[in-house]
Structure formats: structure tokens, C-alpha cells
Protein backbone atom coordinates (compact mmCIF):
# COMPACT_ATOMS: atom_id res chain seq x y z
CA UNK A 1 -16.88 58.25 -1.91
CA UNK A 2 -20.13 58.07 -0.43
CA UNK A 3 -23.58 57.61 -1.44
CA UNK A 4 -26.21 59.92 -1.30
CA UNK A 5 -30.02 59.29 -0.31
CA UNK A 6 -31.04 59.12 -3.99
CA UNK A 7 -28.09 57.25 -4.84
CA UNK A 8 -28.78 54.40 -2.00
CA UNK A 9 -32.24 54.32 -3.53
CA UNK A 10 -31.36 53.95 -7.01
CA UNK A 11 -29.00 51.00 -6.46
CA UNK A 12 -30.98 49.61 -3.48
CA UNK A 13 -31.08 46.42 -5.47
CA UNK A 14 -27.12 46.09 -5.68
CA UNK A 15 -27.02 47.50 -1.72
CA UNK A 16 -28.89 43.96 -0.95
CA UNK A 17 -26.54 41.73 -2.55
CA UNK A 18 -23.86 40.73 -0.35
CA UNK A 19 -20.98 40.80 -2.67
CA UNK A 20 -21.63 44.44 -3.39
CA UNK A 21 -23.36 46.09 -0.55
CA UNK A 22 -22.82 49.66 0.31
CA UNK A 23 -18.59 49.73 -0.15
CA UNK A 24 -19.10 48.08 -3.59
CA UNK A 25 -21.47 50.45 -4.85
CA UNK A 26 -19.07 53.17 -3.85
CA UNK A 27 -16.48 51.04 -5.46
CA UNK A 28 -18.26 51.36 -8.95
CA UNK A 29 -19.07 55.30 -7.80
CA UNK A 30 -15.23 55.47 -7.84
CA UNK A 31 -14.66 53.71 -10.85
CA UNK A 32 -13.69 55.06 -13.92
CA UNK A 33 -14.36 53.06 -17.09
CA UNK A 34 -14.01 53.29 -20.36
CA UNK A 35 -16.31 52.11 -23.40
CA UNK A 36 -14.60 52.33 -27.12
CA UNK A 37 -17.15 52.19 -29.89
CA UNK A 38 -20.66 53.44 -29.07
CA UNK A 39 -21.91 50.81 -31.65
CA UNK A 40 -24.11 47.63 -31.11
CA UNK A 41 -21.88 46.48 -28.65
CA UNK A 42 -21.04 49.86 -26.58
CA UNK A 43 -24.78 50.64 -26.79
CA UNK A 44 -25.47 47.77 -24.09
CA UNK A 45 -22.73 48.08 -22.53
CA UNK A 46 -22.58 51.71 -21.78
CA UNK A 47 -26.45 51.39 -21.08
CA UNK A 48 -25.54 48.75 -18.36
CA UNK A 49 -22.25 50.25 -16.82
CA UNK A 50 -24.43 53.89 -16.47
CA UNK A 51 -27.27 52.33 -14.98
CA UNK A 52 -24.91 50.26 -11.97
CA UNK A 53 -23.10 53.20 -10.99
CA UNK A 54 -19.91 53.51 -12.45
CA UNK A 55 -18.81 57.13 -11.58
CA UNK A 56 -16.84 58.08 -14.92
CA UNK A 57 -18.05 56.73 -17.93
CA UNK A 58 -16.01 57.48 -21.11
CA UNK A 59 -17.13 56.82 -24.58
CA UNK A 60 -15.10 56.86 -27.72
CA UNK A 61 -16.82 57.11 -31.23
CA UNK A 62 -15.98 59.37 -33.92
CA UNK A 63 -18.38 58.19 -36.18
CA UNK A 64 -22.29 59.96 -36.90
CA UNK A 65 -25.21 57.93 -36.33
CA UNK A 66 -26.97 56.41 -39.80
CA UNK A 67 -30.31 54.89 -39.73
CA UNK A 68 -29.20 51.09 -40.39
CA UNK A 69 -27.13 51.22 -37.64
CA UNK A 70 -30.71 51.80 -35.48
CA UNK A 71 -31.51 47.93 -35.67
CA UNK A 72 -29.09 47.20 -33.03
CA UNK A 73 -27.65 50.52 -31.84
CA UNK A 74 -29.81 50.89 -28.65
CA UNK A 75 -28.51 54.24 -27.64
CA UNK A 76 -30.12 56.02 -30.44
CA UNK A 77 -33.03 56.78 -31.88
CA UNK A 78 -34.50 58.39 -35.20
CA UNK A 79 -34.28 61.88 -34.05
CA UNK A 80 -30.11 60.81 -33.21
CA UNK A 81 -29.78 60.43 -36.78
CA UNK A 82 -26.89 62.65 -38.01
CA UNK A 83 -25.82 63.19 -34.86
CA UNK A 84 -22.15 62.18 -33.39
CA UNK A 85 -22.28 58.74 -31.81
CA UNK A 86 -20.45 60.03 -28.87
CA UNK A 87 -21.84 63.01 -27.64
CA UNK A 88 -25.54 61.64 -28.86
CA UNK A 89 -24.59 58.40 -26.58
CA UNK A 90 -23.14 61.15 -23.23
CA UNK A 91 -27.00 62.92 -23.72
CA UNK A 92 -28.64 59.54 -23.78
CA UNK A 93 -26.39 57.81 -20.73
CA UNK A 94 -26.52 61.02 -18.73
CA UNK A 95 -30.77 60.97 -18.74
CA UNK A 96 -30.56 57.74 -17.92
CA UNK A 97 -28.58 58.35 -14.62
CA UNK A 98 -27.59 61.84 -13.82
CA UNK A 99 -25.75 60.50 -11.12
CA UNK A 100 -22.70 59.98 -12.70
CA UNK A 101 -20.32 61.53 -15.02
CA UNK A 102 -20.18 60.82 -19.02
CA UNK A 103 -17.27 62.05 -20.98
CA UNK A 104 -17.69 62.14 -24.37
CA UNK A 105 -14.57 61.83 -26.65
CA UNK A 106 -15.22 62.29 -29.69
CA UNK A 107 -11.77 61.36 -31.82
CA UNK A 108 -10.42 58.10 -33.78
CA UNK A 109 -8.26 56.15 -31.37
CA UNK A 110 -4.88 55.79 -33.07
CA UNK A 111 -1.15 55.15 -31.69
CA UNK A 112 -0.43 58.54 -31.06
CA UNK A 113 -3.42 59.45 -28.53
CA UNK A 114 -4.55 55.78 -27.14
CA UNK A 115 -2.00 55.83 -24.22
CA UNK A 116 -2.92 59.31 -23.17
CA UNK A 117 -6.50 58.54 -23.07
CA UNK A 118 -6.58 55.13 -21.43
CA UNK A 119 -4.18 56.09 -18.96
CA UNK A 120 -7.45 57.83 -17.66
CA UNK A 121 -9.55 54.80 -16.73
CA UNK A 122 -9.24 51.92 -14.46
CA UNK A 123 -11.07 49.44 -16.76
CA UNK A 124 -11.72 49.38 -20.59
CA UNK A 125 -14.15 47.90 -22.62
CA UNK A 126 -12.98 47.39 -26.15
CA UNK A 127 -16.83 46.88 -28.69
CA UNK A 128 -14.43 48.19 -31.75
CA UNK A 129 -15.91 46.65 -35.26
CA UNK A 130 -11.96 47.29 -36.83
CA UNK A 131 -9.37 44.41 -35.91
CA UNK A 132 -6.93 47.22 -36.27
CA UNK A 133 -8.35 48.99 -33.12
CA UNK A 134 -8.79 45.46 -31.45
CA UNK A 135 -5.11 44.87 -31.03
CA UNK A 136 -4.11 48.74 -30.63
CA UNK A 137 -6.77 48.67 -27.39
CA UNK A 138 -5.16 45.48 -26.30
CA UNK A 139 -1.20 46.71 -26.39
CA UNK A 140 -2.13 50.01 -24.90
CA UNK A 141 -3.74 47.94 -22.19
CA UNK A 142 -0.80 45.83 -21.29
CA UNK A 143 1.72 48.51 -21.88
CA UNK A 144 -0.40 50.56 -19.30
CA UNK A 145 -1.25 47.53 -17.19
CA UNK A 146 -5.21 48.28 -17.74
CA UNK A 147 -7.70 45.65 -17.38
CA UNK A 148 -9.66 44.89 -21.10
CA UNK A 149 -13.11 43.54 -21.81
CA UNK A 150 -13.07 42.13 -24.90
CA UNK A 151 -15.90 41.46 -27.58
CA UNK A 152 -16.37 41.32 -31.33
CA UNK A 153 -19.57 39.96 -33.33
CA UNK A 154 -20.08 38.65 -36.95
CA UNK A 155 -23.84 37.35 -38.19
CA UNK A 156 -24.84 35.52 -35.82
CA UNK A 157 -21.70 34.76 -33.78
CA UNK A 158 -20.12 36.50 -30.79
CA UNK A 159 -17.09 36.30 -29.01
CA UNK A 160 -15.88 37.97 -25.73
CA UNK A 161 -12.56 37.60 -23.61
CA UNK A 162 -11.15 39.57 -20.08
CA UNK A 163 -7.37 40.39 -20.05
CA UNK A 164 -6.32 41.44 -16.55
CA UNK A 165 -2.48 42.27 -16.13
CA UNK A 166 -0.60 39.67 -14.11
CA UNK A 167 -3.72 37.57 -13.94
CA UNK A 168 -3.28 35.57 -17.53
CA UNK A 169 -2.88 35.99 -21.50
CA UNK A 170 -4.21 38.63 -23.64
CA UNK A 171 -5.49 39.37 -27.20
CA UNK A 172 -2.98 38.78 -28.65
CA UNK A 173 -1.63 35.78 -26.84
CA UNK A 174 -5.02 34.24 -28.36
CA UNK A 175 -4.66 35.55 -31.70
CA UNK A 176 -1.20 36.43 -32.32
CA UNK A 177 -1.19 37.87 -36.07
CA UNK A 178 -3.94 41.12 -37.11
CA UNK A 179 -5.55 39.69 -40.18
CA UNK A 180 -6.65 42.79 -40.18
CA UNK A 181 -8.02 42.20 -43.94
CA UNK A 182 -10.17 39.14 -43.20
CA UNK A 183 -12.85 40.21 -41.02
CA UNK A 184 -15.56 41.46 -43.29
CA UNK A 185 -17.60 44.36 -40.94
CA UNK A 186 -21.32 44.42 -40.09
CA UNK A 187 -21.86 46.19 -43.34
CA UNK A 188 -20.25 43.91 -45.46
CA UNK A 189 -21.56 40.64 -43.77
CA UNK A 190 -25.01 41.69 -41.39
CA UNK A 191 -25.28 40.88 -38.50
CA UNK A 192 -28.22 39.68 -36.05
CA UNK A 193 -29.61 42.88 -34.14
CA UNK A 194 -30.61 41.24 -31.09
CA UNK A 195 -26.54 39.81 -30.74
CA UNK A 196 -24.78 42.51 -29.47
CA UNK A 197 -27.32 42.70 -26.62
CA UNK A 198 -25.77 39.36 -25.86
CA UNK A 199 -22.50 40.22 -26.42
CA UNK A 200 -22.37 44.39 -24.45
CA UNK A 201 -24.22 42.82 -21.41
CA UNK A 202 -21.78 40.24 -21.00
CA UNK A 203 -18.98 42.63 -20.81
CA UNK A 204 -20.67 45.41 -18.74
CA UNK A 205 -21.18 42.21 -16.78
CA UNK A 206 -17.18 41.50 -16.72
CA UNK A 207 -16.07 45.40 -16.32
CA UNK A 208 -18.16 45.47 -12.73
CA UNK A 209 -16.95 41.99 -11.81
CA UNK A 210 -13.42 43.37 -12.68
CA UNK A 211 -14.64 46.77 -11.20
CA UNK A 212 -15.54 45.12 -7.82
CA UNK A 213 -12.90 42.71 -7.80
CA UNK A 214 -15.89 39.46 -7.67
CA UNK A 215 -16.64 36.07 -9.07
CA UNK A 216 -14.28 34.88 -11.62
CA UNK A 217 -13.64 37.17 -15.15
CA UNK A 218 -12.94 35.05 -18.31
CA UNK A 219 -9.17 35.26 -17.82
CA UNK A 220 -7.63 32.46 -19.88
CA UNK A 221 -11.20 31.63 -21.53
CA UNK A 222 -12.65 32.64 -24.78
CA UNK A 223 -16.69 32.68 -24.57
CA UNK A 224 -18.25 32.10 -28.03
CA UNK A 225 -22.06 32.69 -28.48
CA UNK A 226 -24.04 30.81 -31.23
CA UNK A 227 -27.77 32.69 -31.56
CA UNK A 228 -28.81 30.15 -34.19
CA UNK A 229 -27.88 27.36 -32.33
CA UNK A 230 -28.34 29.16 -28.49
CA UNK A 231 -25.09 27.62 -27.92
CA UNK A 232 -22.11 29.11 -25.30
CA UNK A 233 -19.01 27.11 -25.95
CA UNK A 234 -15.50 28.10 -23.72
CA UNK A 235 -12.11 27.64 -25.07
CA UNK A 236 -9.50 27.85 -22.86
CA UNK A 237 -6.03 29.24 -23.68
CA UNK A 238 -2.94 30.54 -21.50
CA UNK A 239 0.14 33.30 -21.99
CA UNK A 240 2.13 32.62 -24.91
CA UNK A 241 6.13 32.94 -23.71
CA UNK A 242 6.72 34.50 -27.59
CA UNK A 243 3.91 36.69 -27.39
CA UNK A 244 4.64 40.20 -29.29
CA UNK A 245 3.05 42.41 -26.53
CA UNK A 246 3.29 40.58 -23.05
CA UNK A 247 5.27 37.15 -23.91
CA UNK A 248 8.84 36.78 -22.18
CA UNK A 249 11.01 39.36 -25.01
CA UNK A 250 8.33 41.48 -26.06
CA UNK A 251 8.81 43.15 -29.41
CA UNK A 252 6.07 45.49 -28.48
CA UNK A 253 7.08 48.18 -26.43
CA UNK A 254 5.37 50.95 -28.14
CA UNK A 255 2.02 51.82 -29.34
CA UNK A 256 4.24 52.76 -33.12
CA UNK A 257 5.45 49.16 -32.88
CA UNK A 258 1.67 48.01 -32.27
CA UNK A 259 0.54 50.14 -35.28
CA UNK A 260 3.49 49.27 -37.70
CA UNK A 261 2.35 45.10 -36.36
CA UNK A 262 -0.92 45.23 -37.57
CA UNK A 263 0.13 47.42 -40.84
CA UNK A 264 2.73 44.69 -42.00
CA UNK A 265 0.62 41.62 -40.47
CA UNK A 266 -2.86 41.94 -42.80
CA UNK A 267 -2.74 38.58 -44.02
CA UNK A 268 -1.74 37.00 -40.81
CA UNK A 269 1.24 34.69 -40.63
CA UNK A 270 -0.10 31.40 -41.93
CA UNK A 271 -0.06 30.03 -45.85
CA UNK A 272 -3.37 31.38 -47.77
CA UNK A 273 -4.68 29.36 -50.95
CA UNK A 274 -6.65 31.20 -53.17
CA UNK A 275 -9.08 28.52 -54.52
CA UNK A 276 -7.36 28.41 -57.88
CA UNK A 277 -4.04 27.50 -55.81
CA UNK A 278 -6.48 25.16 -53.57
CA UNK A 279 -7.34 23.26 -56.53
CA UNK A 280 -4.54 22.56 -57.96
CA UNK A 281 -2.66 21.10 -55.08
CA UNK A 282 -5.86 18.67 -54.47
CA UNK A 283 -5.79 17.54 -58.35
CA UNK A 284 -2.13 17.27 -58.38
CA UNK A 285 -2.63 15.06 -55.22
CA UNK A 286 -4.90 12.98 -56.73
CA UNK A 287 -2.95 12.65 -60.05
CA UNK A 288 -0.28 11.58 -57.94
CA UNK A 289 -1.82 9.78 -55.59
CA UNK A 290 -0.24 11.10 -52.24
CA UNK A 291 -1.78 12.52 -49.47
CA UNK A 292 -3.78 15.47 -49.84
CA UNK A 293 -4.12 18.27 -47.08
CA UNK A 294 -7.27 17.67 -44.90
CA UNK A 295 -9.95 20.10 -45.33
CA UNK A 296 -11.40 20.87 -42.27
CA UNK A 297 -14.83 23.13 -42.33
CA UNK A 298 -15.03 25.43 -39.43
CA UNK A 299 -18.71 26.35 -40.25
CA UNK A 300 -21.81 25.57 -38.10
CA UNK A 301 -23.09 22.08 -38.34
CA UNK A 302 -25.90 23.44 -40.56
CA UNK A 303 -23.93 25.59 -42.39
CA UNK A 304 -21.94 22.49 -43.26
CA UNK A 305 -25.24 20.61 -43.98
CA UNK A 306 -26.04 23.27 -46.97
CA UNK A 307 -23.07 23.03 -48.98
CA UNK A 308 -19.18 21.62 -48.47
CA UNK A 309 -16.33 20.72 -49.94
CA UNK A 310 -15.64 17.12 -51.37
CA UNK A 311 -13.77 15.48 -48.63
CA UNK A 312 -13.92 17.83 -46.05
CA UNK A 313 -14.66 17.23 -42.08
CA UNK A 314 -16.75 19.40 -40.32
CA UNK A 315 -15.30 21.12 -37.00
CA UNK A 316 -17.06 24.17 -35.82
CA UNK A 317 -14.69 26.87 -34.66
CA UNK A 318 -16.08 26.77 -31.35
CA UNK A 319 -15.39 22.90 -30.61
CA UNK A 320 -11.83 22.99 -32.10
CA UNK A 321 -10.11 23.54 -29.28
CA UNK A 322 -11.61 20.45 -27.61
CA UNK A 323 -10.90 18.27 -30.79
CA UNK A 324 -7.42 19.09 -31.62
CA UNK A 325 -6.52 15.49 -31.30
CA UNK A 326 -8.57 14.94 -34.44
CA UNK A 327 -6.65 16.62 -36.41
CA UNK A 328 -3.45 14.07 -37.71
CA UNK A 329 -0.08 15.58 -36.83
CA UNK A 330 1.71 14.09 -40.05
CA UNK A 331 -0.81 15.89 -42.54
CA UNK A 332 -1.13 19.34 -43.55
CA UNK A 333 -4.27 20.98 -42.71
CA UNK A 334 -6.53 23.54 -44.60
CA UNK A 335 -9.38 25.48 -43.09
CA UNK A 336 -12.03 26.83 -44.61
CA UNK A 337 -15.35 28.83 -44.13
CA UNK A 338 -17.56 30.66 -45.36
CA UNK A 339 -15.44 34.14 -46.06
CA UNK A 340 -12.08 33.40 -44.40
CA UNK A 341 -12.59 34.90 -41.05
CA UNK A 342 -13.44 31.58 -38.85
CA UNK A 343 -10.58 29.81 -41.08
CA UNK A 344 -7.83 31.92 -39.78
CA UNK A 345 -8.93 32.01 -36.44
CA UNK A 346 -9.06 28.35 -36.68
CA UNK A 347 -5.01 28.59 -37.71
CA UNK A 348 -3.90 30.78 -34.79
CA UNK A 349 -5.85 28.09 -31.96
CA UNK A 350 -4.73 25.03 -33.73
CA UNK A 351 -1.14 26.88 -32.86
CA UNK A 352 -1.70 27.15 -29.94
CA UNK A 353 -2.44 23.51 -29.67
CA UNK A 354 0.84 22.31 -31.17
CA UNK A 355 0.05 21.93 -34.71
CA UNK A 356 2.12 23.93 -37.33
CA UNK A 357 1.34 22.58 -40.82
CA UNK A 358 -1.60 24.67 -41.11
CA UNK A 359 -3.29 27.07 -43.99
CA UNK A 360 -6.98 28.65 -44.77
CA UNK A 361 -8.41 29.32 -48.15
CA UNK A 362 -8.45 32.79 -48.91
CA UNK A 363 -11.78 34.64 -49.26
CA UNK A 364 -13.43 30.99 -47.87
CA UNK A 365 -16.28 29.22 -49.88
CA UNK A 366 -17.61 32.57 -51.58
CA UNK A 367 -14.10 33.03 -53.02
CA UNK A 368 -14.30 28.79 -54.07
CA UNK A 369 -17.73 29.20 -55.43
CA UNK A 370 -16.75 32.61 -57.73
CA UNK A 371 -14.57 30.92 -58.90
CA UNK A 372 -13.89 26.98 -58.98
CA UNK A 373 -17.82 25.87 -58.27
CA UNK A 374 -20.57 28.14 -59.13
CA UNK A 375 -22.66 24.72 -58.08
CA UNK A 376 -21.79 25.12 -54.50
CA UNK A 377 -24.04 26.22 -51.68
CA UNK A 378 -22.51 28.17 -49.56
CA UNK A 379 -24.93 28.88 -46.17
């Protein structure tokens, strides 16, 4: 597939580097990729991958646009409100570079269409705000031995992984249990506008790495992004033998055995305290005077600083993986954060690390405020 005079113009900056040069760029022509969730993190992303080159772009949105979701949404603009995200995001990638081809699908991705539509792309890139869709995107993708660019964003925190099949671990391998309930959206929680930017141009950046077959993806790694602090931590994690979808016996063979995972797997597979429950064990503890769990905070160091627990140690989700030693094998150990979303992250990489005595409290320091310390500053 070769390029054209306005083509070789167009890219002329790619054409000098010398791990792209001409046969790359006709690599991405070739390419067919697809972007799920023309959101704040498919708007950079499908921005990016459209302006390199790639030759079939696919975007999947069956949502409308609304005005709040302008502040980070860079595809759209006033007059797009109303409009459906994904045909309003195929008119807005197609004037930016009528060289290539933008499909628009404009459906809800669910078990009984995923494989048929992935099957259609080389490369996917997964900016889905539902953990749900997260894990569906991720079994279709090993089932149908896809590469998957993976990113997800909360306040002021991002996240992004690469699964490549036969190369290392995937989603789930990281996270083995949905929680699908614990993940409060953008609308529930805000989040930063500027930090999807962050986030989508990091995996456009992975899809044309993956695309071109250059530089090293983050196979094995988990990237977290702190804006507040301007902090990229890595955590490093590898196949999991028992993993559901890709592990030695998979018991994930089918996209209905993917959706029927995350429908009976919403509270994920570790112990929950509410804080009433929480409390009790630490008085009884006390009373008794034996051990009581260890409270670990997996907040920001000046999220901590605002408001914590009696007791409680500070390690921030993103160092955790480096400071599992910390954490005493002959104790049981409670996480805890601001809403419960860090906390049972924090459960599934301590497992990974060897430790199994570990819980989260439920609906995090909001939840213990409401309801055990209206006193307590939660950041």
C-alpha cells in the first residue's frame, strides 16, 4: 500500500525518522485500528492515530454528546452538542485527515457483538469509563488474539497498560476480579480535563508502536500518572498461571462466560468491611488486646496529610508494588481510600505479591466519615 504525493507530504515528518520511514508509514496506511469510547480518552487518541496515518480507524460510542463532557472531550465542540459521539467524532477525524478511512459504529459493545466487531481490526484501544466493558474488551482480545491498549482515569489519576498475545499478561492477569461496583465514573467523582490528554496520547503512542512493531510497549508494566504530583510510577506484573481468560485452564472461553464473570464478580473476591464492621473488629481488638489488622492508606501523600485513620500507614497505590515487603506476612491487612476504588486495586496487586490475608473498607473514608467520624477530613 503505497503512498501518494500528498500523503508523503503530510507525514514527511514520520518519512524522516528512521524507525518509520516510507514502509512504516505504509505500515500504519495498512493498519486497521480500533478506538472504543469516543470520550476524554478516545478524543486524543483517535485525534492522534488519524493524524499518523492509520488507514482504518474505527470508533465505538453509542452515547450523544452533553455539554460537561466538552471540558475534556476534544473531538467536539458546542455546535456537537446533541449529536452521536460516534458519527460526530468520524466528521471531526475525517476533516482532520481525509486520507484515511473512519468507520463509525455507533452500538453498545456487549458479549453478543464484541467478537464480530474486533475481529475487524489489528489493534484496539480500549478508553471505556465502565469496568464492565474493560474486561469484556480484554477477553475478546485474547480470545481473538488482538493486541489491547489499555487506559482508565479517575480525578486526577491515570493508568494505562499494553496486552499483546504471546508477548505477556493481560487485564485481567493484573486485576483478576470486575469490581465492577467500585469505580465511581467521571460524573460521580470529576475528573481533571487536561488528564485524559495524558492518558489518549500515551496509548495512540502504544497502538503505532504496536502498529509498527517498534521500541518496547508496556507489556508486563502498569504506567500510573499522578497530575497533582507530575509523578509516572511503573509497576511491573507477569501472566498469572490461574488466570480466568489466558492463565494455564482458562475458565473463559466465551465472551457469555466473560459477561456472566463480571455479572457475579461486582464486589470482587476479597473481604469488604463496611465501616460499622471496620469498627468493631478494631474496638474488639483493643478490648482484647490482640493484634489488630493494619490499616494501610493507599491515598496520595497529601491526601493522607488532610485526614487519616488512627493508626494507619500511608502507601500510595502507585509505590505498593515496590513496598510489599512492608507489609507483615503474619497480620491481616485492610486498605482503605478515599471511595474504595484504589483499596481494591491495592488487594488484587498485594496478590499478586504473595500476600492473602487481605480486605478494603467498603465505600473508603466517605463511607467511614458518614458514618463512624463526621470529624474526619477526607481529601
Amino acid at each position: 500500500m503505497t503512498l501518494n504525493a500528498a500523503e508523503r507530504e503530510r507525514y514527511s515528518r514520520h518519512l524522516l525518522l528512521p524507525e518509520i520511514g516510507a514502509a512504516g508509514q505504509e505500515r500504519l496506511k495498512a493498519a486497521r485500528v480500533l478506538v472504543i469510547g469516543a470520550g476524554g480518552l478516545g478524543s486524543p487518541a483517535s485525534l492522534y492515530l488519524a493524524a499518523a496515518g492509520i488507514g482504518t480507524l474505527g470508533i465505538v460510542d453509542h452515547d450523544r454528546v452533553d455539554l460537561s463532557n466538552l471540558q475534556r472531550q476534544l473531538l467536539f465542540d458546542t455546535a456537537s452538542v446533541g449529536a452521536g459521539k460516534a458519527v460526530a467524532a468520524q466528521a471531526r477525524l475525517r476533516a482532520l485527515n481525509g486520507e484515511i478511512n473512519v468507520v463509525a459504529h455507533e452500538l453498545e459493545l456487549r458479549a453478543a457483538n464484541a467478537l464480530e466487531l474486533l475481529r475487524q481490526y489489528d489493534c484496539i484501544v480500549d478508553g471505556s469509563d465502565r469496568l464492565t466493558t474493560r474486561y469484556l474488551v480484554n477477553d475478546a482480545c485474547v480470545l481473538l488474539r488482538r493486541p489491547l491498549v489499555s487506559a482508565a482515569i479517575h480525578r486526577f489519576e491515570g493508568q494505562a497498560m499494553t496486552y499483546v498475545p504471546g508477548q505477556g499478561p493481560c487485564y485481567r492477569c493484573l486485576f483478576p476480579q470486575s469490581s465492577a461496583g467500585a469505580a465511581p465514573s467521571c460524573a460521580e467523582a470529576g475528573v481533571l480535563g487536561v488528564l485524559p490528554g495524558m492518558l489518549g496520547a500515551l496509548q495512540a503512542t502504544e497502538a503505532i508502536k504496536v502498529v509498527l512493531g517498534i521500541g518496547a510497549p508496556l507489556v508486563g508494566r502498569l504506567m500510573t500518572y499522578d497530575a497533582l504530583a507530575m509523578e509516572w510510577h511503573e509497576f511491573r506484573f507477569r501472566q498469572r498461571a490461574d488466570c480466568a481468560v489466558c492463565g494455564d485452564v482458562p475458565s473463559i472461553t466465551t465472551l457469555a462466560d466473560s459477561e456472566a464473570s463480571c455479572r457475579s464478580e461486582t464486589t470482587g473476591q476479597w473481604p469488604r468491611y463496611k465501616p460499622e464492621e471496620l469498627a468493631r473488629q478494631l474496638r474488639a481488638a483493643a478490648l482484647e488486646q490482640r493484634k489488630a489488622p493494619l490499616l494501610v492508606d493507599v491515598r496520595e501523600q497529601h491526601e493522607f496529610a488532610t485526614g487519616h485513620l488512627p493508626d494507619s500507614v500511608n502507601i500510595p497505590l502507585a509505590d505498593l508494588g515496590l513496598r510489599l515487603e512492608e507489609l507483615p506476612a503474619d497480620c491481616a491487612v485492610v486498605f482503605v481510600c478515599r471511595t474504595g476504588r484504589r483499596s481494591l486495586a491495592a488487594c488484587d496487586i498485594s496478590s499478586l505479591g504473595g500476600l492473602r490475608s487481605v480486605a478494603d473498607l467498603e465505600g473508603g473514608l466517605i463511607a467511614w466519615a458518614a458514618a463512624i467520624d463526621p470529624s474526619l477530613n477526607v481529601a
